[in-house]
N, C-alpha and C. Protein backbone atom coordinates (compact mmCIF):
# COMPACT_ATOMS: atom_id res chain seq x y z
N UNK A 1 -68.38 -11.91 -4.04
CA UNK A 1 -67.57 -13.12 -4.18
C UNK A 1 -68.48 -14.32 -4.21
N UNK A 2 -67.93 -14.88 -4.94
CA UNK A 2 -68.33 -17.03 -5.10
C UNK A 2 -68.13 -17.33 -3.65
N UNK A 3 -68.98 -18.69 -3.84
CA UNK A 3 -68.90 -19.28 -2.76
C UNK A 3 -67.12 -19.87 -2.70
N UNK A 4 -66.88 -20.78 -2.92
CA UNK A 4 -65.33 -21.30 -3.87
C UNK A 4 -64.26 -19.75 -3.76
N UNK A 5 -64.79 -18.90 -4.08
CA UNK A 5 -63.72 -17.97 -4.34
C UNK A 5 -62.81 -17.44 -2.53
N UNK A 6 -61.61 -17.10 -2.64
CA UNK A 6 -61.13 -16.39 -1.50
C UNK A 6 -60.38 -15.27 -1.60
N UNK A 7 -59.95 -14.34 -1.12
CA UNK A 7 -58.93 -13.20 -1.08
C UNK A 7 -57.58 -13.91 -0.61
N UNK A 8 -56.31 -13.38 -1.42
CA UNK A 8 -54.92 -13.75 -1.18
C UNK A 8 -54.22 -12.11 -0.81
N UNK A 9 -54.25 -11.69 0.41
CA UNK A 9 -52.94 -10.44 0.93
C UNK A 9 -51.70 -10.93 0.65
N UNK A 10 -51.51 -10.16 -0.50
CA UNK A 10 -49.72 -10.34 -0.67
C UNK A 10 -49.17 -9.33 -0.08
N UNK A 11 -49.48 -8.23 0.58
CA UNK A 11 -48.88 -7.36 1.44
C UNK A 11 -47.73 -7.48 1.94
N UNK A 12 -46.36 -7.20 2.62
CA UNK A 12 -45.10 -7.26 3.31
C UNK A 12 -45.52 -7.94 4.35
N UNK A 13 -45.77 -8.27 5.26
CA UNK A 13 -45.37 -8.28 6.82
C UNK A 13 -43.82 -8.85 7.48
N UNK A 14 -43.76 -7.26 8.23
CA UNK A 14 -42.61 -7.33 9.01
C UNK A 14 -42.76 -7.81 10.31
N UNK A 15 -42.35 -9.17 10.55
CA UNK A 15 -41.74 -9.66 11.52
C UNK A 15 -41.88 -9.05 12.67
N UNK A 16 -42.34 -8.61 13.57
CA UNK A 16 -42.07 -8.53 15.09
C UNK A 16 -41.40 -8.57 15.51
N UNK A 17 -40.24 -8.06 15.67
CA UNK A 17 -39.00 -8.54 16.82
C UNK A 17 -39.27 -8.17 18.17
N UNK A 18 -39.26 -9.19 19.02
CA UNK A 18 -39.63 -9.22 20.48
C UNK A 18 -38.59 -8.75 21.18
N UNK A 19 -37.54 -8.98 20.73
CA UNK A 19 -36.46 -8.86 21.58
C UNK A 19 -35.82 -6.99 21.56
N UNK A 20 -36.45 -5.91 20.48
CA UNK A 20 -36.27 -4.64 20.96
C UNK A 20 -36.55 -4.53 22.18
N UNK A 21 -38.34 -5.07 22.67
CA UNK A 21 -38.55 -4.97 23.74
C UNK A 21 -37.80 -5.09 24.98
N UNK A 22 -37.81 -6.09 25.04
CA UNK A 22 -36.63 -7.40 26.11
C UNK A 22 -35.42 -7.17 26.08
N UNK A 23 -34.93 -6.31 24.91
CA UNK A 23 -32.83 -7.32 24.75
C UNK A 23 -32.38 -6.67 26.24
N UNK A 24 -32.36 -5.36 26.56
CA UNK A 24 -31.63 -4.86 27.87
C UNK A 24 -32.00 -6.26 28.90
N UNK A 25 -33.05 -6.33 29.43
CA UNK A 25 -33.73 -7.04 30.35
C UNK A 25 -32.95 -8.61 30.03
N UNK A 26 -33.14 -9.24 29.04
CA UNK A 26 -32.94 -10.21 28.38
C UNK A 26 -31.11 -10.34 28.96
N UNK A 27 -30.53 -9.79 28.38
CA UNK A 27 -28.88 -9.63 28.17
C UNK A 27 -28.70 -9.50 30.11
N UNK A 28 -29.10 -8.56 30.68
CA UNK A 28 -29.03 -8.60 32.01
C UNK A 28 -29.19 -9.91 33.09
N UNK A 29 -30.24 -10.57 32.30
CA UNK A 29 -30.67 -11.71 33.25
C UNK A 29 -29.68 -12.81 32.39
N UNK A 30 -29.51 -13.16 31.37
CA UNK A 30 -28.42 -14.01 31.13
C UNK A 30 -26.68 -13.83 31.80
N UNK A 31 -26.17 -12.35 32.05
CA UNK A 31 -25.00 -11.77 32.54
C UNK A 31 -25.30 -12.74 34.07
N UNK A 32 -26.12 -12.34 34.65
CA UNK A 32 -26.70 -12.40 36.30
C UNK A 32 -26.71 -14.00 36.41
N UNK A 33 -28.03 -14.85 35.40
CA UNK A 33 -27.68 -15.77 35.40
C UNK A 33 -26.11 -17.15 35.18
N UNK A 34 -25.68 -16.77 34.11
CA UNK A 34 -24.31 -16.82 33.88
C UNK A 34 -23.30 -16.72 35.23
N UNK A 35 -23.20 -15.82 35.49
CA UNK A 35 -22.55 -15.74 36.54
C UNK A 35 -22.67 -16.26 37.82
N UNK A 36 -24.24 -16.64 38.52
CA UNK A 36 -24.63 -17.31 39.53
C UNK A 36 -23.98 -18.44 39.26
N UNK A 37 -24.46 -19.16 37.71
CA UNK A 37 -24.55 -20.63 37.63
C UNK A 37 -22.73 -21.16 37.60
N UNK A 38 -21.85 -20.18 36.84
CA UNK A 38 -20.82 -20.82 37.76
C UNK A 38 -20.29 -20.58 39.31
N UNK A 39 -20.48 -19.40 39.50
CA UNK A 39 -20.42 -19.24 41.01
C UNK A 39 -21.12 -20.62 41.66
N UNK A 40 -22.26 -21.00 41.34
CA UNK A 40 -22.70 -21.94 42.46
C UNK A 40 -22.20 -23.12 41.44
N UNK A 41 -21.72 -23.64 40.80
CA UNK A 41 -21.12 -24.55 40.17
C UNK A 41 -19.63 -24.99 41.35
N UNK A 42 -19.05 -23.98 40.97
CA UNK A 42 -18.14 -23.63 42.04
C UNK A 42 -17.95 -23.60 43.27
N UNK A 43 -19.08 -23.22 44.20
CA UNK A 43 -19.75 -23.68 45.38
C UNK A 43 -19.89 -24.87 45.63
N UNK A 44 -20.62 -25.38 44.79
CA UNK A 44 -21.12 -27.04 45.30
C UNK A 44 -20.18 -27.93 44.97
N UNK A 45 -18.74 -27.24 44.22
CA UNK A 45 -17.81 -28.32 44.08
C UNK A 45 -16.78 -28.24 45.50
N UNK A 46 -17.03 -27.01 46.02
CA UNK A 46 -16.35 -26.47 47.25
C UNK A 46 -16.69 -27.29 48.77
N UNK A 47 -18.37 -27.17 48.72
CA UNK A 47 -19.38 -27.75 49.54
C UNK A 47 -18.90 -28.98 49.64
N UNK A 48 -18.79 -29.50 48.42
CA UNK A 48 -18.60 -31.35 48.76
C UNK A 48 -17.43 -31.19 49.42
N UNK A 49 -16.72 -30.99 48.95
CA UNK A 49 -15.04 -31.45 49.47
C UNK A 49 -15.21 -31.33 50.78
N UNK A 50 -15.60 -30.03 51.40
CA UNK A 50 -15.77 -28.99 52.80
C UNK A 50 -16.70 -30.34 53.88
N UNK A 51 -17.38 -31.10 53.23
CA UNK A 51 -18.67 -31.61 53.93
C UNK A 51 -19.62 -30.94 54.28
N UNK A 52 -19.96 -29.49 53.69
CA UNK A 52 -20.76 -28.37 53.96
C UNK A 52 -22.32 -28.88 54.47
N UNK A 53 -22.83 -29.58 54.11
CA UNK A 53 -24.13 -30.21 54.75
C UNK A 53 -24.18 -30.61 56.02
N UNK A 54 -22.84 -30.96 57.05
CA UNK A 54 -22.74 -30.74 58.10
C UNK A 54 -22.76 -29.97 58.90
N UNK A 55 -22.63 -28.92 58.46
CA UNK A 55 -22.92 -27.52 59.01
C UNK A 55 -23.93 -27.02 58.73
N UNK A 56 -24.22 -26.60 57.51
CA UNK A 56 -25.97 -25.85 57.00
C UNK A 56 -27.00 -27.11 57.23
N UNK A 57 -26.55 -28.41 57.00
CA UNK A 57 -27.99 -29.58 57.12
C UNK A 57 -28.37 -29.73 55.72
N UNK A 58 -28.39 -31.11 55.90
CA UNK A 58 -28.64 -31.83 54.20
C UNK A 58 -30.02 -31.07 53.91
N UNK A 59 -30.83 -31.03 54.16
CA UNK A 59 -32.13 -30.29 53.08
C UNK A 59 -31.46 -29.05 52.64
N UNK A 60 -31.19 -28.01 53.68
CA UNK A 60 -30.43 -26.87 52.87
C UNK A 60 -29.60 -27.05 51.86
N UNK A 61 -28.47 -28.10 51.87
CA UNK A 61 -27.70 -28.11 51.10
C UNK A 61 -28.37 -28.73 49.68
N UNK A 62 -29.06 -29.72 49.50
CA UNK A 62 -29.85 -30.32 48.71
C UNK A 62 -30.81 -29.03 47.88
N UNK A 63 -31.13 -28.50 48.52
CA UNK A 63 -32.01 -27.17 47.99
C UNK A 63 -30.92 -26.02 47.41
N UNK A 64 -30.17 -25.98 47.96
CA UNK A 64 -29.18 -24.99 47.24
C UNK A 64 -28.42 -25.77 45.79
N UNK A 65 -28.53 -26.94 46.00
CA UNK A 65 -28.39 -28.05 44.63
C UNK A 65 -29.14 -27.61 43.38
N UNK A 66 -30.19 -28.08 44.30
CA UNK A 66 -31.31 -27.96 43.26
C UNK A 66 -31.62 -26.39 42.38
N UNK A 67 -31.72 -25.36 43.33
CA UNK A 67 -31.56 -24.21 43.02
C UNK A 67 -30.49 -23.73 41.89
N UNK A 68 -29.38 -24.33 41.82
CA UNK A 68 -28.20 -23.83 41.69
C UNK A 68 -28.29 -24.62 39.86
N UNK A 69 -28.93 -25.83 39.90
CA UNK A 69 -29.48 -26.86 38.82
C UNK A 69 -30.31 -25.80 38.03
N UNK A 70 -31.79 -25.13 38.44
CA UNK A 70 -32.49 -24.42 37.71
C UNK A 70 -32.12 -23.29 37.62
N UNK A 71 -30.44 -22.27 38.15
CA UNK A 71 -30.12 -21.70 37.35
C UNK A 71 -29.62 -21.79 36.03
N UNK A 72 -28.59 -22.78 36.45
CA UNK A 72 -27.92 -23.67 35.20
C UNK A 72 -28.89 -23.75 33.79
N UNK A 73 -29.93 -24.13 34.08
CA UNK A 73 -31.63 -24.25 32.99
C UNK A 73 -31.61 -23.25 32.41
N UNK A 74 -31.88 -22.11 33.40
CA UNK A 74 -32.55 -21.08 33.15
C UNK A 74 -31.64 -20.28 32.11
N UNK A 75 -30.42 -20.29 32.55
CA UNK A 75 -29.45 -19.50 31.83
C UNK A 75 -29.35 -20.21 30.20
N UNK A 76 -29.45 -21.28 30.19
CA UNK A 76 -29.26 -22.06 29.05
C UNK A 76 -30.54 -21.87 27.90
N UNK A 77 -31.42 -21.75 28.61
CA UNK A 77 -33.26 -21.35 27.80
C UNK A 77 -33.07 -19.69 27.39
N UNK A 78 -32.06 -19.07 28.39
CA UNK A 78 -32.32 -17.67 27.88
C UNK A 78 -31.13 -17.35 26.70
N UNK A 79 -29.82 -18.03 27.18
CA UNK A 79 -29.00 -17.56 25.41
C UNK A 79 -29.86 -18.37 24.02
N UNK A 80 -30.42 -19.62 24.57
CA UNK A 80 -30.82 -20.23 23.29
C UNK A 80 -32.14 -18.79 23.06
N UNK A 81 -33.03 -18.65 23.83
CA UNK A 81 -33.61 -16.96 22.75
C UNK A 81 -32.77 -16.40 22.45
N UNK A 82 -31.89 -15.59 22.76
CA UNK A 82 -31.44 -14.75 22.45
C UNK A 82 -30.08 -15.17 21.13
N UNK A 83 -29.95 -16.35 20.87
CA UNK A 83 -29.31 -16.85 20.00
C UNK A 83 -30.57 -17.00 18.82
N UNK A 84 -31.74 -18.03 19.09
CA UNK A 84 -32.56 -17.93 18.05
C UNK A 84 -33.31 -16.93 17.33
N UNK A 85 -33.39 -15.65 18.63
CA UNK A 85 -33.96 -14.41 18.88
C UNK A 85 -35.59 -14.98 18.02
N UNK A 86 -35.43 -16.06 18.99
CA UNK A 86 -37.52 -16.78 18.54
C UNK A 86 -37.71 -16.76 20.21
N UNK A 87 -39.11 -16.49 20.91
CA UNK A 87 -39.46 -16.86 21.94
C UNK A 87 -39.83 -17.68 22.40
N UNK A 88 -40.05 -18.93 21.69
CA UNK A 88 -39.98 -20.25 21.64
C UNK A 88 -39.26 -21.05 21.40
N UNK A 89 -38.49 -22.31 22.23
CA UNK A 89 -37.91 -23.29 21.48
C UNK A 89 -38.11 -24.58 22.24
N UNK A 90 -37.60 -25.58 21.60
CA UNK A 90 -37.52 -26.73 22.35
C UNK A 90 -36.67 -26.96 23.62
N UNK A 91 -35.51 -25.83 23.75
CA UNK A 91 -34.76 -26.17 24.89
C UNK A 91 -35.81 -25.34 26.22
N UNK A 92 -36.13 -24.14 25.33
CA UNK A 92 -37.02 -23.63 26.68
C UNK A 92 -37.90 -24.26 27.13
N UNK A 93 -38.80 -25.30 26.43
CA UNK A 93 -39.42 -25.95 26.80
C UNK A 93 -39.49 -27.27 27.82
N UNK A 94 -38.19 -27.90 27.27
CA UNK A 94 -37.67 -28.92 28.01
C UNK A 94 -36.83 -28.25 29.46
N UNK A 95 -36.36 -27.49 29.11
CA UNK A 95 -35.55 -26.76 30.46
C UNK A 95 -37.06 -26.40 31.59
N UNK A 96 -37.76 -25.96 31.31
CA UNK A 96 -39.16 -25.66 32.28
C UNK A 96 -39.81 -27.19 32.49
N UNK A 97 -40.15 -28.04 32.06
CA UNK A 97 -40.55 -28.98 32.35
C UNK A 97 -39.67 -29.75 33.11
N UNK A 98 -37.98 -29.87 32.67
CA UNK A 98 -37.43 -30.00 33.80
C UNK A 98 -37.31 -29.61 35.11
N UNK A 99 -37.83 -28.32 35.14
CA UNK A 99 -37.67 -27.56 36.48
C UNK A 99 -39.00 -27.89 37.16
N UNK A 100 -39.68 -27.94 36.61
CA UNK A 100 -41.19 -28.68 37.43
C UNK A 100 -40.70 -29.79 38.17
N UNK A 101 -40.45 -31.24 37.28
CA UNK A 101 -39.90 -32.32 37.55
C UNK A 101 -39.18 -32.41 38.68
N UNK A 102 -38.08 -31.45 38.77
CA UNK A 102 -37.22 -31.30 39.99
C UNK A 102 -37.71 -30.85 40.93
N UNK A 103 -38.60 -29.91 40.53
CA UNK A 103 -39.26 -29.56 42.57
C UNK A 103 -40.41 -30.32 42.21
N UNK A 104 -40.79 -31.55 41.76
CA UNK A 104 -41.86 -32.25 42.45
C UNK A 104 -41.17 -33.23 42.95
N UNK A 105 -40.10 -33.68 42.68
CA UNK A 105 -39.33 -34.56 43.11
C UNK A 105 -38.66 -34.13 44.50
N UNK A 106 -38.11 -33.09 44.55
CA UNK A 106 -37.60 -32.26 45.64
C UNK A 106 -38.39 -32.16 46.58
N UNK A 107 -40.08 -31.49 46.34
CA UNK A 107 -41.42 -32.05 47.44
C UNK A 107 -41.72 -32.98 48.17
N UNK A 108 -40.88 -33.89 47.40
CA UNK A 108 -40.92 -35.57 48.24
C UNK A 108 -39.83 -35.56 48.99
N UNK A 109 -38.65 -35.16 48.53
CA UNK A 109 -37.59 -35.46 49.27
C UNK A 109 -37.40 -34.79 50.22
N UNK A 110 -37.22 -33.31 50.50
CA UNK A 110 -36.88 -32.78 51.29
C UNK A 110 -37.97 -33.14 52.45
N UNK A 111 -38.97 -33.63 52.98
CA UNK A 111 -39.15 -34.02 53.98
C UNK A 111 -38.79 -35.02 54.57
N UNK A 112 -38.39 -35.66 54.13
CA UNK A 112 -37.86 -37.07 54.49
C UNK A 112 -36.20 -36.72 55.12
N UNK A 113 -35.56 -35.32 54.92
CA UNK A 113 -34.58 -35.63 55.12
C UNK A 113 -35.03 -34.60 56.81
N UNK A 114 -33.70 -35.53 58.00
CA UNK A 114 -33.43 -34.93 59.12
C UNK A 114 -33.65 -33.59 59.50
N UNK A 115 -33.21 -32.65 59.28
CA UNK A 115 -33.46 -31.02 59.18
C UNK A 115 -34.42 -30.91 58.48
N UNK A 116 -35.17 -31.12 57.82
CA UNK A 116 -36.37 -30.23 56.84
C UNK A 116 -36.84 -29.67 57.25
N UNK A 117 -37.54 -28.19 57.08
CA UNK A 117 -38.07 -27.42 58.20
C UNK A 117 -39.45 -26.75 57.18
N UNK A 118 -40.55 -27.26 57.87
CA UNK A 118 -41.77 -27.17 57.42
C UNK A 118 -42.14 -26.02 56.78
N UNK A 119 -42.95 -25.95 55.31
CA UNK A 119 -42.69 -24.43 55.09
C UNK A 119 -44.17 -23.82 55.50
N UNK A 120 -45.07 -24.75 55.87
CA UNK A 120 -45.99 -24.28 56.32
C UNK A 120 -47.81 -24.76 55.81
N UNK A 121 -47.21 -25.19 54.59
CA UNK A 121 -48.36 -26.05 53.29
C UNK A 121 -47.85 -27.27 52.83
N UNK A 122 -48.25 -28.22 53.62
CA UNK A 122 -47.99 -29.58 53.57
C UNK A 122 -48.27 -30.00 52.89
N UNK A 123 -48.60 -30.89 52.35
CA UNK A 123 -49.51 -32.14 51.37
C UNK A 123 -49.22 -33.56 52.16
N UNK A 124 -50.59 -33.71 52.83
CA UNK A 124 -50.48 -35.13 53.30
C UNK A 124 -49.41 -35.32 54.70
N UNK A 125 -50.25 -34.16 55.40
CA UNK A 125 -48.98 -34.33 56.88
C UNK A 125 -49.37 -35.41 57.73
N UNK A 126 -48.61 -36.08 58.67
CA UNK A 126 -49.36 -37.10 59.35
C UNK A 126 -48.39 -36.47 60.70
N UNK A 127 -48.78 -37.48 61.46
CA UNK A 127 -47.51 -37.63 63.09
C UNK A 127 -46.29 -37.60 62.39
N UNK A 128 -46.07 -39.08 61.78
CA UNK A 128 -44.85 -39.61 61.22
C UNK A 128 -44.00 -38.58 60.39
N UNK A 129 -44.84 -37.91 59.76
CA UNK A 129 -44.10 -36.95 59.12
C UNK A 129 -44.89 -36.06 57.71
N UNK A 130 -44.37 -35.87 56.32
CA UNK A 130 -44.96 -34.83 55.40
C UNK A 130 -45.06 -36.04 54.21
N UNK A 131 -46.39 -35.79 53.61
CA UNK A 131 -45.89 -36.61 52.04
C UNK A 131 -44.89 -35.48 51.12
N UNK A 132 -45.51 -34.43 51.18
CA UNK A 132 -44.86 -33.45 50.29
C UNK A 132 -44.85 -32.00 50.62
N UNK A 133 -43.97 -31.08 50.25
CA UNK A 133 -43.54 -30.16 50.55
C UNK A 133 -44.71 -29.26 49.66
N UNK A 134 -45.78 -28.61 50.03
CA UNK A 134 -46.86 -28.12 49.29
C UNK A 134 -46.47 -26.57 48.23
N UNK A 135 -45.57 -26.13 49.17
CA UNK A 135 -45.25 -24.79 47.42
C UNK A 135 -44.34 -25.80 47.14
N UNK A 136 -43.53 -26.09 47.16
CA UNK A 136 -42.28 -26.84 45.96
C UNK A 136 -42.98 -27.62 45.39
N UNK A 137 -44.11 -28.00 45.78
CA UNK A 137 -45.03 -29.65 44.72
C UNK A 137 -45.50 -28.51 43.75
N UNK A 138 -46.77 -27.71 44.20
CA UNK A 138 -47.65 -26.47 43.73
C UNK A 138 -46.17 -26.09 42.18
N UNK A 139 -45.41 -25.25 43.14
CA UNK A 139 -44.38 -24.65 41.89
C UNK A 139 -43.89 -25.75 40.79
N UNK A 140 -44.29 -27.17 41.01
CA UNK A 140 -43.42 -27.73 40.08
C UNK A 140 -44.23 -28.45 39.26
N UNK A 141 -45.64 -28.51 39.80
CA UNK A 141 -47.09 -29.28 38.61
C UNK A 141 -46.91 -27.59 37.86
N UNK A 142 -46.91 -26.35 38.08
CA UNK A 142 -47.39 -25.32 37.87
C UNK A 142 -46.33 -25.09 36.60
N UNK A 143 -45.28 -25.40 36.87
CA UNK A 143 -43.98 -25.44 35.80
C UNK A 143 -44.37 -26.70 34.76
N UNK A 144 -44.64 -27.18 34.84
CA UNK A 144 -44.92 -28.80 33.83
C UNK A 144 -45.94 -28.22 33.32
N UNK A 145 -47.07 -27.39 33.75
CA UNK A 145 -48.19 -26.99 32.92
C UNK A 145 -47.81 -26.06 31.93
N UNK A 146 -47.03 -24.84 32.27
CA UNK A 146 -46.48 -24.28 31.42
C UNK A 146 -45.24 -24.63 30.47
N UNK A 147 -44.75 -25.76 31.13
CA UNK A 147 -44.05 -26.07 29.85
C UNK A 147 -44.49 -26.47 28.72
N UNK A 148 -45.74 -27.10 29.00
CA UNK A 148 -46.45 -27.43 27.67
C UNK A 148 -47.47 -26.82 27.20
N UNK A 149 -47.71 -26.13 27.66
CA UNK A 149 -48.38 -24.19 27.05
C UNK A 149 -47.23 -23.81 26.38
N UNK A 150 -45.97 -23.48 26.88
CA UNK A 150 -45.05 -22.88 25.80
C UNK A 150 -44.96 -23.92 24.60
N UNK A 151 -44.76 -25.48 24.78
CA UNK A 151 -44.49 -26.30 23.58
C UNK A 151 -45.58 -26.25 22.77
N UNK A 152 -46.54 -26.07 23.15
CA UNK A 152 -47.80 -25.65 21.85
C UNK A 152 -47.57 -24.19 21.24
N UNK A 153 -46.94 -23.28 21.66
CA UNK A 153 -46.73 -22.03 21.35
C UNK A 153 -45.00 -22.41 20.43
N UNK A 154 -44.58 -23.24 20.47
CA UNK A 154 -43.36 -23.42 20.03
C UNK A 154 -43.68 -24.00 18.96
N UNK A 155 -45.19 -24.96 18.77
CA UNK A 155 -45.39 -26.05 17.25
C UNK A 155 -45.96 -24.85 16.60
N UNK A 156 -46.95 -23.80 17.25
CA UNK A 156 -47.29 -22.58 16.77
C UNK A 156 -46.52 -21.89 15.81
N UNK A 157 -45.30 -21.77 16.28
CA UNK A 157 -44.60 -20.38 15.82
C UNK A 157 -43.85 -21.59 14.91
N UNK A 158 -43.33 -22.76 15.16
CA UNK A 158 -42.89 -23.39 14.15
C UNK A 158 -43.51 -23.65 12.59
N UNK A 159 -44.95 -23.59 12.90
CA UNK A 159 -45.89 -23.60 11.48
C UNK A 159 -45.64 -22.33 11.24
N UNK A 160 -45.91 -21.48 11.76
CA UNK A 160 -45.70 -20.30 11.29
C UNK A 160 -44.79 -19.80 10.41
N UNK A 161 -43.93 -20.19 11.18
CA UNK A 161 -42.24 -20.08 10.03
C UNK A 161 -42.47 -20.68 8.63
N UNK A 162 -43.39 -22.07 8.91
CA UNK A 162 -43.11 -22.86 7.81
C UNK A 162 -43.99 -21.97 6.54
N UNK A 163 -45.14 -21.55 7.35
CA UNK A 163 -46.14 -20.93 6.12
C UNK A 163 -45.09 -19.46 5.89
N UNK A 164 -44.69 -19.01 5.77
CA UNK A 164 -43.97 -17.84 5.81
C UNK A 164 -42.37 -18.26 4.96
């Protein structure tokens, strides 16, 4: 070959489908999810009325919020695969970066509230009290990093499509 010259494979290629792998697994954790997220939908509309934080203590209840929030996410990132049946998208992306967001935010808060009960890895403990809750901070920079590892894997597979 020329310098200038290149090879063109016009060959087939078939597609990959990821989801043979996954669909059982996949379909299971959306059923599971699905179902938590109104169950605790349902809960926390129960909780308020009840004054339930009087009894369990505002950080618990606040954490079962929050929890109950990144099912809600989670379930929503997994029909959008299994609707796009792509392993990438923009909602998965934004749904994980949200969930970072919320427990770094949650790291701050839950010490500050009355009941908080130390989990053991502080960030910035003093007398007075905690700057931050050290796995909920940890889990939620750790989620923001991967959300934007997947969004480069999402402009990825988006060129991809396009050359294809």
């Amino acid at each position: 070959m020329k310098e200038n010259d290149f090879e063109l494979d016009i060959s087939i290629y078939n597609k990959h489908d990821f989801l043979k792998k996954i669909g059982i697994l996949l379909k299971t954790a959306i059923f599971l999810t699905g179902v938590s997220s109104i169950i605790s939908i349902g809960g926390i509309i129960v909780a308020v009325q009840q004054s339930v934080w009087n009894k369990i203590g505002v950080a618990t209840f606040v954490w079962k919020i929050i929890l109950s929030v990144i099912g809600i996410l989670i379930f929503g990132s997994l029909i959008k695969i299994l609707a796009d049946k792509k392993p990438f998208s923009k909602t998965l992306t934004w749904s994980i970066r949200i969930i970072g967001i919320l427990l770094v935010i949650t790291s701050f808060l839950l010490p500050r509230l009355n009941d908080y009960q130390p989990s053991g890895f502080e960030i910035f403990a003093f007398k007075k009290g905690v700057l931050f809750d050290g796995y909920t901070f940890l889990s939620g920079i750790i989620l923001i990093i991967l959300g934007n590892v997947i969004m480069a894997g999402f402009e990825m597979q988006k060129e991809m499509d396009d050359i294809l």
